[in-house]
Protein backbone atom coordinates (compact mmCIF):
# COMPACT_ATOMS: atom_id res chain seq x y z
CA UNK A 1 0.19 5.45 -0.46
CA UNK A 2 2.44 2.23 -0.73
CA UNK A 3 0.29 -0.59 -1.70
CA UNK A 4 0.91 -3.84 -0.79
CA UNK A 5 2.37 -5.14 -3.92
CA UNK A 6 4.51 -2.40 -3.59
CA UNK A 7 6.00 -3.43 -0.20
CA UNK A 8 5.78 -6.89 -0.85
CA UNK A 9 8.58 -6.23 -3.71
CA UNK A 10 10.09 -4.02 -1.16
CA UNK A 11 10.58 -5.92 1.97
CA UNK A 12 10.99 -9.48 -0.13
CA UNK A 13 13.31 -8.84 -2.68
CA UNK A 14 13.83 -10.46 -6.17
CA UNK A 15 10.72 -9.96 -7.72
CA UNK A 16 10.50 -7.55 -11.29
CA UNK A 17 9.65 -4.70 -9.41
CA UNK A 18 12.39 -4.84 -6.49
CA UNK A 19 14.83 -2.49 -7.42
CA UNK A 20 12.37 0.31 -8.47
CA UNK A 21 10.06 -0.02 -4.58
CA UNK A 22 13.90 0.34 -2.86
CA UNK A 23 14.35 3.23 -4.95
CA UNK A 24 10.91 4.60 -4.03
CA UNK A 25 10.76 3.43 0.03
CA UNK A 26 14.27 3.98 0.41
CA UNK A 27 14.87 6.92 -1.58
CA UNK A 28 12.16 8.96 -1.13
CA UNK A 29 10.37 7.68 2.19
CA UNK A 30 13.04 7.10 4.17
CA UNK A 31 15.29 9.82 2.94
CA UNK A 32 12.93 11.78 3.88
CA UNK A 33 11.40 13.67 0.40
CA UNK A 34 8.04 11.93 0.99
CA UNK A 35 6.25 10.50 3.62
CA UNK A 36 4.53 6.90 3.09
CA UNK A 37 0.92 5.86 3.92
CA UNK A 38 0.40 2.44 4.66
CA UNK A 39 -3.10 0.55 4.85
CA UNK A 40 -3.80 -1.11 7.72
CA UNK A 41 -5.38 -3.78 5.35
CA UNK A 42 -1.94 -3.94 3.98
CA UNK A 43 -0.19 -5.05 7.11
CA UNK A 44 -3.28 -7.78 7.49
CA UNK A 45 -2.20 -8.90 3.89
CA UNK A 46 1.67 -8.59 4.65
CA UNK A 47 1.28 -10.61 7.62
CA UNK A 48 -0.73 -13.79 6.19
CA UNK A 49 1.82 -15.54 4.67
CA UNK A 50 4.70 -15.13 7.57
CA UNK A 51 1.69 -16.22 10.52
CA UNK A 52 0.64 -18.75 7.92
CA UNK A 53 4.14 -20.77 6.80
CA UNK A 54 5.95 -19.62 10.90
CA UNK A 55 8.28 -17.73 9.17
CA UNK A 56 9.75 -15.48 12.43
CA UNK A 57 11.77 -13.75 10.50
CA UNK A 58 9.81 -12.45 8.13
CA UNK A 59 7.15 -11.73 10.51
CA UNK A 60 9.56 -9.71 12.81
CA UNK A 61 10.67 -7.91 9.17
CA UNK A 62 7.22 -6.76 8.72
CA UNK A 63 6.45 -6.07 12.05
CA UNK A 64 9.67 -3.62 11.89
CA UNK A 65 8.27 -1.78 8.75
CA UNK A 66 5.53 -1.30 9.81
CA UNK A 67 5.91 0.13 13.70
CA UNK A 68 9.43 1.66 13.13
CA UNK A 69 10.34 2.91 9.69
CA UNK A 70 11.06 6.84 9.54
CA UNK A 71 8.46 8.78 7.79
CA UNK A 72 5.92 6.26 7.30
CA UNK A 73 2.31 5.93 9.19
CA UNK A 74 -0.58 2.94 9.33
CA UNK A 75 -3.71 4.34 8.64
CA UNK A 76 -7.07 3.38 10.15
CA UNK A 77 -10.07 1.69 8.47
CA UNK A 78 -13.25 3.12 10.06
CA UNK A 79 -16.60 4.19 8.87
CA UNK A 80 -15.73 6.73 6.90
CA UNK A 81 -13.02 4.81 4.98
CA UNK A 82 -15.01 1.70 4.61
CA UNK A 83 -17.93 4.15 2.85
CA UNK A 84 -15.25 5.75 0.60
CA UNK A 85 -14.10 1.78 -0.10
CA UNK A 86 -17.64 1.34 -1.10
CA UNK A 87 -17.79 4.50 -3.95
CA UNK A 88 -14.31 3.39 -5.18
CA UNK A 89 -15.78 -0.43 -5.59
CA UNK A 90 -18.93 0.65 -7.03
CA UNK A 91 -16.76 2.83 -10.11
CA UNK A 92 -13.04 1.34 -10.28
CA UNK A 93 -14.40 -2.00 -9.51
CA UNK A 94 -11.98 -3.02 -7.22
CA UNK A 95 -12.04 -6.34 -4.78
CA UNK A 96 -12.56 -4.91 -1.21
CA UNK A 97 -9.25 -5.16 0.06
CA UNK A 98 -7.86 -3.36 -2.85
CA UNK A 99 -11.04 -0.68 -2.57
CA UNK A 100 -10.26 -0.47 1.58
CA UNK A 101 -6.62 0.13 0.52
CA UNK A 102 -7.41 3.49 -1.78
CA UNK A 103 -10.03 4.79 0.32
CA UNK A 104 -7.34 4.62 3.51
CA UNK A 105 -4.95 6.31 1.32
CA UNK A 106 -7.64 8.82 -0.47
CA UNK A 107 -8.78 10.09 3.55
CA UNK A 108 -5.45 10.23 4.72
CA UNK A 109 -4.32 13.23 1.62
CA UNK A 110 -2.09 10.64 -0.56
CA UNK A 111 -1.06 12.28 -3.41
CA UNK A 112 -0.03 9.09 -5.55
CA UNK A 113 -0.17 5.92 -4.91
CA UNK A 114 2.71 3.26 -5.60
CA UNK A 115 1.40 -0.31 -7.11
CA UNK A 116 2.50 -3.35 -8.79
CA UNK A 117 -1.59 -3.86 -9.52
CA UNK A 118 -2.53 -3.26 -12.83
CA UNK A 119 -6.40 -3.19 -11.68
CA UNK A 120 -5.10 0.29 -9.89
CA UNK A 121 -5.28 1.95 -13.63
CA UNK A 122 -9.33 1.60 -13.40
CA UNK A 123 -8.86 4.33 -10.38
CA UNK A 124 -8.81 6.68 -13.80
CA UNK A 125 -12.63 6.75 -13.58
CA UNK A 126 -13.22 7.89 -10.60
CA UNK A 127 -13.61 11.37 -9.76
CA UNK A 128 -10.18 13.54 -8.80
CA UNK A 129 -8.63 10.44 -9.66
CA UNK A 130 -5.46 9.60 -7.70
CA UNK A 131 -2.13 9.33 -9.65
CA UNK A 132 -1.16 5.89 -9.60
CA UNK A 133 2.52 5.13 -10.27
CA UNK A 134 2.80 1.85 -11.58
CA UNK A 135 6.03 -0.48 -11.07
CA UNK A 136 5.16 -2.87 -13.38
């Protein structure tokens, strides 16, 4: 599960964690070792700032990523994600974007999930806690 932190440092460059998301998308995901889960809450939250400021480019950037990019997938939010999102809010204590997020990657079988979002460590308490890789 690549969370949007994670492909925020990815597809924007410069940021702390740059270097170690192109080693992760484009070493792993797009090499083809792992596939990539992607929220569809996280292409609402990638998308904000490029509608928001016109910014074509880096709307069309996004846009690629997210339909195109080998071995990665959008996942759904439906009922049954939005009631997992509720049970991972209620014990990690996550905002609901960030509890939507897990839940989409905890139904679709993600194995570990990639964040800059040091909240992400309270996913310890839940239980069969996820392994969260941390690029901070």
């Amino acid at each position: 599960m690549l969370d949007t932190s994670t492909l925020i440092a990815y597809l924007e460059g410069g940021r702390q964690s740059s270097a170690l998301a192109a080693i992760l998308v484009d070493g792993y995901i797009r090499a083809g070792r792992n596939s990539g889960v992607v929220s569809a809450v996280t292409v609402m939250e990638l998308l904000v700032e490029p509608i928001r400021h016109r910014r074509t480019e880096a709307l069309r950037i996004v846009q690629d990523f997210v339909s195109e990019f080998p071995n990665v997938r959008v996942a759904p939010v439906d009922v049954e994600v939005a009631t997992q999102a509720a049970h991972v809010r209620a014990y990690a204590r996550l905002d609901p974007a960030d509890a939507l997020i897990v839940a989409t990657g905890l139904n679709a079988g993600a194995r570990a999930f990639v964040t800059s979002d040091r909240e992400w460590s309270r996913l310890a308490t839940l239980e069969d806690a996820p392994r969260v890789i941390d690029l901070g």
